[in-house]
PDB file of N, CA and C in Angstrom:
ATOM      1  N   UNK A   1     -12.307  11.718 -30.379  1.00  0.00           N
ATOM      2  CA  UNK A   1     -11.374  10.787 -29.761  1.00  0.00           C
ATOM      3  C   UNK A   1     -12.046  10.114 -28.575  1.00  0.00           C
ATOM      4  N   UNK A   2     -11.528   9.258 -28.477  1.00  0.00           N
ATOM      5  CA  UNK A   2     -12.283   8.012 -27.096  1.00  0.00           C
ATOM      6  C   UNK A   2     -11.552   8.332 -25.818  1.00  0.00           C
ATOM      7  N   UNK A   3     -11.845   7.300 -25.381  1.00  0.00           N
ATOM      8  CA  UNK A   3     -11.490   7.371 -23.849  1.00  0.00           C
ATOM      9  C   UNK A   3     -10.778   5.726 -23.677  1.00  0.00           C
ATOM     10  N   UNK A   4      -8.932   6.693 -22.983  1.00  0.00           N
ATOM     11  CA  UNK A   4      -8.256   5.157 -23.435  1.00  0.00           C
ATOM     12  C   UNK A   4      -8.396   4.595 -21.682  1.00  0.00           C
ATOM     13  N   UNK A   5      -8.155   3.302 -21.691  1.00  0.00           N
ATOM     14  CA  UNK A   5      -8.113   2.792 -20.436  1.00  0.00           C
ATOM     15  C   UNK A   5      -6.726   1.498 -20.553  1.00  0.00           C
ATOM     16  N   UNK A   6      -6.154   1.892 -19.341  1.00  0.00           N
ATOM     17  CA  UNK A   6      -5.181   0.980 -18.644  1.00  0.00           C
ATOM     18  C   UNK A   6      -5.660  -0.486 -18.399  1.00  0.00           C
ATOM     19  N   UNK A   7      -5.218  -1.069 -19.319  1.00  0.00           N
ATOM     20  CA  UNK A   7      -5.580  -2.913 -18.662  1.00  0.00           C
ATOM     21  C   UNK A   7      -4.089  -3.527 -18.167  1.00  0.00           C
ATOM     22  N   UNK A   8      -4.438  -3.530 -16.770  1.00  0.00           N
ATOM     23  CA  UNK A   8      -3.146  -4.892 -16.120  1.00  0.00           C
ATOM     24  C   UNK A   8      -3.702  -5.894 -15.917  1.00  0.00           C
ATOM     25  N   UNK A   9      -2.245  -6.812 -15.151  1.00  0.00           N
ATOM     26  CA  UNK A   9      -2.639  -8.073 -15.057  1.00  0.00           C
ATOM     27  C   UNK A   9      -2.823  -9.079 -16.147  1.00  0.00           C
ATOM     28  N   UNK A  10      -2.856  -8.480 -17.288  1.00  0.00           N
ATOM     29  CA  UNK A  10      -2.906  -9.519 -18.397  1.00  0.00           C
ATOM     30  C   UNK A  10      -1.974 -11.123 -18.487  1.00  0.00           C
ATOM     31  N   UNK A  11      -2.283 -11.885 -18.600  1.00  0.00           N
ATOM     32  CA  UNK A  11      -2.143 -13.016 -18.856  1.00  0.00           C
ATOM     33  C   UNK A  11      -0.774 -12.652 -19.804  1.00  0.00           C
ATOM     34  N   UNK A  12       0.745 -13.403 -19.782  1.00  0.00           N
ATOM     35  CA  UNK A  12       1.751 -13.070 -20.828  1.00  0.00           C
ATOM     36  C   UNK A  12       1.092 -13.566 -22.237  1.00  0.00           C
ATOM     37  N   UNK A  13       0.423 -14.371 -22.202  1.00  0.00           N
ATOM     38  CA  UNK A  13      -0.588 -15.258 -23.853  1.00  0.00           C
ATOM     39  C   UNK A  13      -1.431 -14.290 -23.932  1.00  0.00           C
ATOM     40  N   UNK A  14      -1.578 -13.161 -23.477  1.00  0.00           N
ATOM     41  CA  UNK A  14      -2.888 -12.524 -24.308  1.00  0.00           C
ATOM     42  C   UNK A  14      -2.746 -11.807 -24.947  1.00  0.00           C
ATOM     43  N   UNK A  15      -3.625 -11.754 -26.604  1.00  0.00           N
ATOM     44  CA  UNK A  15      -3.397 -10.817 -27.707  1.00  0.00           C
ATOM     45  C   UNK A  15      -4.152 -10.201 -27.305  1.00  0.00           C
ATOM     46  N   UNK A  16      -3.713  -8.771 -28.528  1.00  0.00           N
ATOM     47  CA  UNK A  16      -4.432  -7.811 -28.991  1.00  0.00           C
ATOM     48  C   UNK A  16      -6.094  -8.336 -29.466  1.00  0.00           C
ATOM     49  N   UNK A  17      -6.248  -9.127 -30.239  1.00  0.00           N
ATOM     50  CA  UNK A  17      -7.932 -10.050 -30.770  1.00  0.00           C
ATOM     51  C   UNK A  17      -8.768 -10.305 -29.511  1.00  0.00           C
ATOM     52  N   UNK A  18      -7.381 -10.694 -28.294  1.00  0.00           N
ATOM     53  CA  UNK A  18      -8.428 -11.113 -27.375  1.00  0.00           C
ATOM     54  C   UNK A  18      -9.141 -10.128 -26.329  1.00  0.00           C
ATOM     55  N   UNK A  19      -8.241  -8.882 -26.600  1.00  0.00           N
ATOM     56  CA  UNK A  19      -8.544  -7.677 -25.982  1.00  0.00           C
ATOM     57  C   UNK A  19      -9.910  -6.786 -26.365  1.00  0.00           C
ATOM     58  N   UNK A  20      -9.545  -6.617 -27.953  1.00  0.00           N
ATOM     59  CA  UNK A  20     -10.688  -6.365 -28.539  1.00  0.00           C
ATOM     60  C   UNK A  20     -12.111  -7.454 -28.243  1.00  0.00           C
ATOM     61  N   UNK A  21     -12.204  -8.351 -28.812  1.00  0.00           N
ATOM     62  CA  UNK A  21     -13.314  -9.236 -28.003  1.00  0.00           C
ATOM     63  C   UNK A  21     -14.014  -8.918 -26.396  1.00  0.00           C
ATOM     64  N   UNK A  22     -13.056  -8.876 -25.959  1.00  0.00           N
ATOM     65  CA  UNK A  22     -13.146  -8.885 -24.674  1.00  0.00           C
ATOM     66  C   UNK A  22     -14.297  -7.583 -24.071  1.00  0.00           C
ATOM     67  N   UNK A  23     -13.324  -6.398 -24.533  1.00  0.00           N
ATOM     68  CA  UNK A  23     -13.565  -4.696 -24.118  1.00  0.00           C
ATOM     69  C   UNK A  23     -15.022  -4.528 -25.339  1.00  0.00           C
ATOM     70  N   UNK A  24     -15.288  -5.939 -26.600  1.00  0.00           N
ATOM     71  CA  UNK A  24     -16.246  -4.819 -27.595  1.00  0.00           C
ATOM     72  C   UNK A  24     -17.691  -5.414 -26.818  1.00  0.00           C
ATOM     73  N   UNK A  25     -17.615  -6.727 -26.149  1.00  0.00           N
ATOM     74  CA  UNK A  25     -18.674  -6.624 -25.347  1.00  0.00           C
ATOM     75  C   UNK A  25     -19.271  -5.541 -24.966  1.00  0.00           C
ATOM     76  N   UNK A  26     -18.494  -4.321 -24.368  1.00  0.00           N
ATOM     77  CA  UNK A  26     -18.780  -3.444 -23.573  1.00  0.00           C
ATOM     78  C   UNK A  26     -19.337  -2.196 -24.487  1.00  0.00           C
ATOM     79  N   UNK A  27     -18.871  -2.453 -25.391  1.00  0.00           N
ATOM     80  CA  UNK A  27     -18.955  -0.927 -26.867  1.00  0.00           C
ATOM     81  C   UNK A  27     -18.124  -1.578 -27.760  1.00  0.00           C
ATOM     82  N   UNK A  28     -17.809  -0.105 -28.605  1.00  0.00           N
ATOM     83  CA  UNK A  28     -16.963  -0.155 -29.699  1.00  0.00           C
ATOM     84  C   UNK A  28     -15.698   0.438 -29.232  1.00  0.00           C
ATOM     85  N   UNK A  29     -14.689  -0.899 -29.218  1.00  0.00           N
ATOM     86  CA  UNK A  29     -12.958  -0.329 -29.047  1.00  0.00           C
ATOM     87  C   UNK A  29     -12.653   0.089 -30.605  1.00  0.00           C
ATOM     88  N   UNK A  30     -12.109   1.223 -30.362  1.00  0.00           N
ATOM     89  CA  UNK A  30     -11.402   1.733 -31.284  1.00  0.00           C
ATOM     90  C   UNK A  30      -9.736   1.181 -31.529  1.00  0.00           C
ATOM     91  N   UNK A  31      -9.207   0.807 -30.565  1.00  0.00           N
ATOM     92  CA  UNK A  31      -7.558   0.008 -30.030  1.00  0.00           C
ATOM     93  C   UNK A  31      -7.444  -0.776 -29.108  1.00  0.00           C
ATOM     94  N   UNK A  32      -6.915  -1.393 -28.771  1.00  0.00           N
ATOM     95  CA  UNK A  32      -6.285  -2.510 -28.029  1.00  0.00           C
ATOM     96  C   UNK A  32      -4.685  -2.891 -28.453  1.00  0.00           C
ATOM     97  N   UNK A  33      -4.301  -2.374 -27.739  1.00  0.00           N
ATOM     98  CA  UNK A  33      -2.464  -2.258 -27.759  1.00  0.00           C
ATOM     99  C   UNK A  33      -1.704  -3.221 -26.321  1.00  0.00           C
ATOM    100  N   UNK A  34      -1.295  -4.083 -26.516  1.00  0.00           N
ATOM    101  CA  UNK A  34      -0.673  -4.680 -25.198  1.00  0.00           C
ATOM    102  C   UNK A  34       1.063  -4.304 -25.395  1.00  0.00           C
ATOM    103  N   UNK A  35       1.638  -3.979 -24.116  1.00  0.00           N
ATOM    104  CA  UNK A  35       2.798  -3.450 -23.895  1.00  0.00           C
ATOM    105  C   UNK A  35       4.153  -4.698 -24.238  1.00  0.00           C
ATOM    106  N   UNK A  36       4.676  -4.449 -25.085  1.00  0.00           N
ATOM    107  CA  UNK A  36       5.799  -5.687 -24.743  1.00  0.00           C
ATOM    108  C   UNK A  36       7.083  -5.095 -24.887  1.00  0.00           C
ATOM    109  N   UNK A  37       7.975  -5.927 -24.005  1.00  0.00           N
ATOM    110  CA  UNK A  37       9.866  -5.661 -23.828  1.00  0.00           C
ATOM    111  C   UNK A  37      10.326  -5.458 -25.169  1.00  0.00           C
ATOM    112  N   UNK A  38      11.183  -4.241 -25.180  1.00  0.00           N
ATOM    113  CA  UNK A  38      11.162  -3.486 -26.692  1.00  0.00           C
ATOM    114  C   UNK A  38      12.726  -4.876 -26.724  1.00  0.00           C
ATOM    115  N   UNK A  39      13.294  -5.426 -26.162  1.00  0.00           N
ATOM    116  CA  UNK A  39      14.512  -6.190 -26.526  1.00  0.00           C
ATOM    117  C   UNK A  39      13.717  -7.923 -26.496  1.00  0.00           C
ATOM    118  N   UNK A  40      13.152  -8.275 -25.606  1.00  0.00           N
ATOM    119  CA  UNK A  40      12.845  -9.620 -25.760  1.00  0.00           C
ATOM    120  C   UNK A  40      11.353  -9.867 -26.656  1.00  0.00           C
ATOM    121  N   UNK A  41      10.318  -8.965 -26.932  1.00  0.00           N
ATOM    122  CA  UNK A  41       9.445  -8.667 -27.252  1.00  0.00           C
ATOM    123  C   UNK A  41       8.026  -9.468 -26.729  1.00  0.00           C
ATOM    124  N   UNK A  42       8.297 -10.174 -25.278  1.00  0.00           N
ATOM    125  CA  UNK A  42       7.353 -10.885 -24.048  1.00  0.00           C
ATOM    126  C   UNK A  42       6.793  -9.294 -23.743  1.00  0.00           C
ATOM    127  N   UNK A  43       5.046  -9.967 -23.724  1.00  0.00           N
ATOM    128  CA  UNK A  43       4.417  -8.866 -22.789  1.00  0.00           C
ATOM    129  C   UNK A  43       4.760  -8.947 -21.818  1.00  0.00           C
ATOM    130  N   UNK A  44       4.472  -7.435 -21.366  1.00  0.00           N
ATOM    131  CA  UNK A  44       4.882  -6.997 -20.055  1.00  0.00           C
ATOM    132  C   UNK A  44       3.545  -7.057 -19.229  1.00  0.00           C
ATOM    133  N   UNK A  45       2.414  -7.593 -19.573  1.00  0.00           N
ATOM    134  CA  UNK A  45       1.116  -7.619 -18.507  1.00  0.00           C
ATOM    135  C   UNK A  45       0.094  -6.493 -18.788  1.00  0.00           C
ATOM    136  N   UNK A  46       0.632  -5.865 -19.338  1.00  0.00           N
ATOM    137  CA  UNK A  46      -0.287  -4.779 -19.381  1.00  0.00           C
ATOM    138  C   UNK A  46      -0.623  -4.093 -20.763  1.00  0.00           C
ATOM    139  N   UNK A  47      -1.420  -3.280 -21.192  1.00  0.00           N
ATOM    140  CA  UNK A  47      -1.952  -2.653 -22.050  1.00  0.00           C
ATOM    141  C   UNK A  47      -2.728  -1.325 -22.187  1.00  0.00           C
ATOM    142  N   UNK A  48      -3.803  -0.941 -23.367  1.00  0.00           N
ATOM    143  CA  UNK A  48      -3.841   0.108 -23.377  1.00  0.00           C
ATOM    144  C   UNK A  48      -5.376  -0.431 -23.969  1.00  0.00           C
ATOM    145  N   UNK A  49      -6.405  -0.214 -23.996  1.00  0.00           N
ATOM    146  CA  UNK A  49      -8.141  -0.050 -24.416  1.00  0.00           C
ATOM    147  C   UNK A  49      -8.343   1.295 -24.974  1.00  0.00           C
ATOM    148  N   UNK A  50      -8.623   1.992 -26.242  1.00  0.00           N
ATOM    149  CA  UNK A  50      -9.453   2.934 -26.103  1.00  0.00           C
ATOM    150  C   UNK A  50     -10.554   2.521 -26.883  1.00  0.00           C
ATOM    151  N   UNK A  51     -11.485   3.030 -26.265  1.00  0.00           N
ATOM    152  CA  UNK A  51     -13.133   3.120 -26.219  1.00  0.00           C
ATOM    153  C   UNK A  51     -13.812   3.982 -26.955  1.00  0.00           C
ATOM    154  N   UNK A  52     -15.074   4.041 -27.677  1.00  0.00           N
ATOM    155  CA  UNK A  52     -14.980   5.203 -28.305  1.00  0.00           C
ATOM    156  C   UNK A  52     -15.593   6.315 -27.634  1.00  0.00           C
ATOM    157  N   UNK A  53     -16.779   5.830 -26.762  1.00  0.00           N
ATOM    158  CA  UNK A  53     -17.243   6.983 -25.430  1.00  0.00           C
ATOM    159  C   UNK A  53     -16.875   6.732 -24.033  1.00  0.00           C
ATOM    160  N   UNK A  54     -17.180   7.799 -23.129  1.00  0.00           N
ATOM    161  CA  UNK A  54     -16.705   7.875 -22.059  1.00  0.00           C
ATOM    162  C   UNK A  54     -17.444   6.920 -21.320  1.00  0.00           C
ATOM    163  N   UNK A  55     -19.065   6.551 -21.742  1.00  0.00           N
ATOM    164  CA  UNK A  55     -19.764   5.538 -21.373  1.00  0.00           C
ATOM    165  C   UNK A  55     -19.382   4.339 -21.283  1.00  0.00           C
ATOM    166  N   UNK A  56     -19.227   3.784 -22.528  1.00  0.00           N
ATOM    167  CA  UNK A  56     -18.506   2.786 -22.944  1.00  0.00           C
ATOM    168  C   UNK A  56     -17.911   2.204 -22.026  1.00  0.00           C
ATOM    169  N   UNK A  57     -16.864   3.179 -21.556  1.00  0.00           N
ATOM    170  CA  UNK A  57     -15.563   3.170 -21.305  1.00  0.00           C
ATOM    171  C   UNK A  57     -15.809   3.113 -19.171  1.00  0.00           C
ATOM    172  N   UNK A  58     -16.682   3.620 -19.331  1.00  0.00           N
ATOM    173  CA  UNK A  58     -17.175   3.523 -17.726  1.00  0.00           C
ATOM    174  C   UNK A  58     -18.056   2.044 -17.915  1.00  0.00           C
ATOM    175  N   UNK A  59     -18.926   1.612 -18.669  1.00  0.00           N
ATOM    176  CA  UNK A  59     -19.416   0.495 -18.817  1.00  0.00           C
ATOM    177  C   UNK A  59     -17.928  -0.590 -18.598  1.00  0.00           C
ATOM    178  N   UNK A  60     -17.215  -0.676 -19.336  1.00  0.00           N
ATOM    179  CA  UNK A  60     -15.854  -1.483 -19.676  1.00  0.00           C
ATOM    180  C   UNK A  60     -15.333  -1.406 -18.174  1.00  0.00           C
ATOM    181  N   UNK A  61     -14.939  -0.518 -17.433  1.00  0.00           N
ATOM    182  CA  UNK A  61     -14.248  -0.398 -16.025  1.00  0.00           C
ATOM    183  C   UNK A  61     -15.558  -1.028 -15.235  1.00  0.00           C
ATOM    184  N   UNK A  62     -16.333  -1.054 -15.174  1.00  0.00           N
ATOM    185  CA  UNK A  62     -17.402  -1.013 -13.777  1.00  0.00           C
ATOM    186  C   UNK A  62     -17.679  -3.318 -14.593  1.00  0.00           C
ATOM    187  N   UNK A  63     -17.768  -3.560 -15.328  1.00  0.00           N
ATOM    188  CA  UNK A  63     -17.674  -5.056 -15.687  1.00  0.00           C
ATOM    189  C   UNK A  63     -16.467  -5.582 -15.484  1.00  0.00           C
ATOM    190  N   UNK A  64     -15.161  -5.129 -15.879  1.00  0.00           N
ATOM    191  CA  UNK A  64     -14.325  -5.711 -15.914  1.00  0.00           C
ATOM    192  C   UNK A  64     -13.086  -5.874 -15.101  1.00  0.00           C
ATOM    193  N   UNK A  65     -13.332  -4.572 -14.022  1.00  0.00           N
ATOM    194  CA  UNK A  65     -12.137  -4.367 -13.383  1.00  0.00           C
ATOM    195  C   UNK A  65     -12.423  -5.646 -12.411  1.00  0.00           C
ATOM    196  N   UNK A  66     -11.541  -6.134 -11.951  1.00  0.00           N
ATOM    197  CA  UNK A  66     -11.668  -7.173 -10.527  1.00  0.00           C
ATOM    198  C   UNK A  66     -12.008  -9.009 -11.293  1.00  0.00           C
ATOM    199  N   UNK A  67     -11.982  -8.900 -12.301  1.00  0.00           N
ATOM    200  CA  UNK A  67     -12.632 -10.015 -13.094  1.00  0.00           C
ATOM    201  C   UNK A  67     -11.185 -11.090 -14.041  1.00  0.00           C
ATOM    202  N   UNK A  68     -11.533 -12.310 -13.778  1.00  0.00           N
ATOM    203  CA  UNK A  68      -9.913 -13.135 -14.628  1.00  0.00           C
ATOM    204  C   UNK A  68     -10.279 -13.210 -15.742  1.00  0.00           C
ATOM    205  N   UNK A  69      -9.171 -13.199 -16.438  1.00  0.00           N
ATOM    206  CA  UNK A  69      -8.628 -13.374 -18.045  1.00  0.00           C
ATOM    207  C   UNK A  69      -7.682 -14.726 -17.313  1.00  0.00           C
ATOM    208  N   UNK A  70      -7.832 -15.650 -17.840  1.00  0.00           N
ATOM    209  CA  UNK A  70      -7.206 -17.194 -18.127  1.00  0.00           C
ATOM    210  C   UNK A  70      -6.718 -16.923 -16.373  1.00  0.00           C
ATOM    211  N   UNK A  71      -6.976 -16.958 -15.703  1.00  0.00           N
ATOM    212  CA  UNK A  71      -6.401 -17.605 -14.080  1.00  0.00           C
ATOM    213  C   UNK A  71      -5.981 -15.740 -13.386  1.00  0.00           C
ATOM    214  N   UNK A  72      -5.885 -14.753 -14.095  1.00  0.00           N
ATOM    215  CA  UNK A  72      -5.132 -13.480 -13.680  1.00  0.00           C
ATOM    216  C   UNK A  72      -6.493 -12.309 -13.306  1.00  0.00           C
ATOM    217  N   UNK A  73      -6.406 -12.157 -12.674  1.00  0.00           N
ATOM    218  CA  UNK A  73      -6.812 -10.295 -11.977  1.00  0.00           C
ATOM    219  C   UNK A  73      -6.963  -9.816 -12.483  1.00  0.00           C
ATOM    220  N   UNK A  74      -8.008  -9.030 -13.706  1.00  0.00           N
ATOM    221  CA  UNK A  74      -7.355  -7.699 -14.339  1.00  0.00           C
ATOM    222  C   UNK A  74      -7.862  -6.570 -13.474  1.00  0.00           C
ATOM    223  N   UNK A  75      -6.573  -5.083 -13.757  1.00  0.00           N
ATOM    224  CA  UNK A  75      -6.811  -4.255 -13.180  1.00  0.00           C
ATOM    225  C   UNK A  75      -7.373  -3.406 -13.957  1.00  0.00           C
ATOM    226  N   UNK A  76      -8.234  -2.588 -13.910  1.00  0.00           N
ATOM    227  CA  UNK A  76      -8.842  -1.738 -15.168  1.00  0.00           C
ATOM    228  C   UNK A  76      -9.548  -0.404 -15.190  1.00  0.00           C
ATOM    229  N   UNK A  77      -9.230   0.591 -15.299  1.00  0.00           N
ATOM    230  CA  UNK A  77      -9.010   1.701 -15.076  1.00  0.00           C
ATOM    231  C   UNK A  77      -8.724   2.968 -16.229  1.00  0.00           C
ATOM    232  N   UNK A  78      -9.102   4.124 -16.044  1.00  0.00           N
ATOM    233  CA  UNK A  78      -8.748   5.200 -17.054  1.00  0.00           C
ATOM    234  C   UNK A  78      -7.217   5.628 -16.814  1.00  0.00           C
ATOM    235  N   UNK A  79      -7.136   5.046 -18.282  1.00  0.00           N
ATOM    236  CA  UNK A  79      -5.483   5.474 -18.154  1.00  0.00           C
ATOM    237  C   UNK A  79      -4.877   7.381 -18.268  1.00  0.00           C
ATOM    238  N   UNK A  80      -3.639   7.359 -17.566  1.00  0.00           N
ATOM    239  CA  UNK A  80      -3.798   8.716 -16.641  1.00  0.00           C
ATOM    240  C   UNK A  80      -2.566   9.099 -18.249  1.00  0.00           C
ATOM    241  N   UNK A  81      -2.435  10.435 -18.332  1.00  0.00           N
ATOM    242  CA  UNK A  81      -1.568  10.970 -19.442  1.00  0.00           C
ATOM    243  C   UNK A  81      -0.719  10.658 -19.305  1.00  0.00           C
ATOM    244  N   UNK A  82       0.714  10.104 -19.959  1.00  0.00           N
ATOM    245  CA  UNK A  82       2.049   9.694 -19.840  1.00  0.00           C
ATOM    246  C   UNK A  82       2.722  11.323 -19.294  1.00  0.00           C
ATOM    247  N   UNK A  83       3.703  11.250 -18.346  1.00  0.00           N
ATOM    248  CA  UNK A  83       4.207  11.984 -18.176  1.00  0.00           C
ATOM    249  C   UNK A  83       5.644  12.247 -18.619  1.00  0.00           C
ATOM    250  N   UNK A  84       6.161  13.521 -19.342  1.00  0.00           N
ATOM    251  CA  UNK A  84       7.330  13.445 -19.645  1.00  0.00           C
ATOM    252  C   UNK A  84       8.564  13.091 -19.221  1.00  0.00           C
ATOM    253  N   UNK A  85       9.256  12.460 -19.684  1.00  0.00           N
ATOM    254  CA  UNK A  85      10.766  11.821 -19.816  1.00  0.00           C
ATOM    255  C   UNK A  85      11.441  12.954 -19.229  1.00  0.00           C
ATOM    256  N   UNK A  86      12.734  12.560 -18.649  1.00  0.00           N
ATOM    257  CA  UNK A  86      13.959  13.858 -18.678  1.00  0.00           C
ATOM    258  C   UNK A  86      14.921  12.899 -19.145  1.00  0.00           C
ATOM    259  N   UNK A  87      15.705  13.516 -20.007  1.00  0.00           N
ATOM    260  CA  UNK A  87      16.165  13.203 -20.557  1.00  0.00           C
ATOM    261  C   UNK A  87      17.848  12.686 -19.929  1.00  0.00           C
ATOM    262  N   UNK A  88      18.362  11.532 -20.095  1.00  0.00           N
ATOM    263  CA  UNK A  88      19.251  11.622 -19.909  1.00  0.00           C
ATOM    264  C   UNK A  88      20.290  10.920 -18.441  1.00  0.00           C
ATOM    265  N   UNK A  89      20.530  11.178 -17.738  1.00  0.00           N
ATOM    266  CA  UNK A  89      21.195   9.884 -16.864  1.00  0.00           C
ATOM    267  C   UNK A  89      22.370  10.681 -16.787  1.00  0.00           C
ATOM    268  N   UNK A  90      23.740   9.960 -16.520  1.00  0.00           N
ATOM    269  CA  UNK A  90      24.575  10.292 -16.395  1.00  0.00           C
ATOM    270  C   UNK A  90      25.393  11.103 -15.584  1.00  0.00           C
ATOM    271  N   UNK A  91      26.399  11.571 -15.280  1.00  0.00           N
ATOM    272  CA  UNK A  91      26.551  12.447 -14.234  1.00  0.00           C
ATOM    273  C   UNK A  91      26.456  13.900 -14.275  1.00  0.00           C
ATOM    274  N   UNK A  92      27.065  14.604 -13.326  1.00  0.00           N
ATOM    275  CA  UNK A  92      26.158  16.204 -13.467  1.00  0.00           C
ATOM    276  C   UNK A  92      27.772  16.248 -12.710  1.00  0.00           C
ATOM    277  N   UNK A  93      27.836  17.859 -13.282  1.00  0.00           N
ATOM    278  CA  UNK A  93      28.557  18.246 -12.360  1.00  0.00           C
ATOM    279  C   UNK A  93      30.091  18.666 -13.698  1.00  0.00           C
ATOM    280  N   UNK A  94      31.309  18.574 -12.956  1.00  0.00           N
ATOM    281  CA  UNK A  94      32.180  19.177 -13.415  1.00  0.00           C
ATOM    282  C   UNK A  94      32.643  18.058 -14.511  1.00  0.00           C
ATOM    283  N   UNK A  95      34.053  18.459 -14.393  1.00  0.00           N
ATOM    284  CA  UNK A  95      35.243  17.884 -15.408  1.00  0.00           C
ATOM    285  C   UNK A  95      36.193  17.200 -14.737  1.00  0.00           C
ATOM    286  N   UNK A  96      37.681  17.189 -14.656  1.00  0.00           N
ATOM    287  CA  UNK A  96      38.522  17.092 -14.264  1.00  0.00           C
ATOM    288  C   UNK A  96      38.873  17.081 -12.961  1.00  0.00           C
ATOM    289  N   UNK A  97      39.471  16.155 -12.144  1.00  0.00           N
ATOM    290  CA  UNK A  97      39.881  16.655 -11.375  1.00  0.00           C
ATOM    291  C   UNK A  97      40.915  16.146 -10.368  1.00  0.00           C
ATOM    292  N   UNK A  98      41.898  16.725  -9.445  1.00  0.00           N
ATOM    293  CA  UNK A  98      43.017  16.179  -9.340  1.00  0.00           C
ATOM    294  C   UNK A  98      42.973  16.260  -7.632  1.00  0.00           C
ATOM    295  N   UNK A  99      43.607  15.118  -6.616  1.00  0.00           N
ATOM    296  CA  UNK A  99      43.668  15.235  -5.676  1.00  0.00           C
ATOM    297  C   UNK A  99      44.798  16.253  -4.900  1.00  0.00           C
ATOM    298  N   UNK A 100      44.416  17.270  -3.999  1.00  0.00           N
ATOM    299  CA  UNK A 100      45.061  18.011  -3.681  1.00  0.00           C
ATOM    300  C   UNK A 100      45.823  17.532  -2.216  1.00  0.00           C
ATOM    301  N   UNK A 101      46.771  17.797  -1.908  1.00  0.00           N
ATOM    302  CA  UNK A 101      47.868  17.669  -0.620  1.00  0.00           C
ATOM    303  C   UNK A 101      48.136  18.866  -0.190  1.00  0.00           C
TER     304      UNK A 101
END
């Protein structure tokens, strides 16, 4: 398995093709995934690179971080493990209840 890296800042026009292009300069991407609004389906700026070595993948951060894609910043970096969800919202606590006098 590779080594995935965090791309922000993305341009809302930028594909997945242009990601790959971009990161295979550096090595061989194995993925290029950009994040989009699961209801409007507009990227959200950001994405996901994995690389297939850790080299690579340090090559890819040390070229690209600080550098524009069409007029934008990218930020670029080893992406950190997703951390788990809790599940749920809503209120806590009791049931019923009635004002006392």
């Amino acid at each position: 398995m590779g080594t995935k890296l965090y791309v922000g800042g993305l341009p809302f026009a930028a594909t997945e093709s242009q990601l790959t292009t971009l990161f295979g300069e550096h090595g061989t991407v194995e993925s290029a995934r950009i994040i989009a609004d699961k209801f409007t389906g507009q990227s959200r700026g950001f994405g996901f690179v994995e690389m297939s070595t850790a080299e690579e993948a340090k090559a890819a951060i040390t070229a690209l971080n600080g550098s524009q894609m069409d007029g934008r910043s990218l930020t670029v970096n080893e992406a950190k493990p997703m951390e788990p969800r809790s599940g749920g919202g809503g209120r806590s606590g009791g049931g019923y209840t009635r004002n006392r006098y």
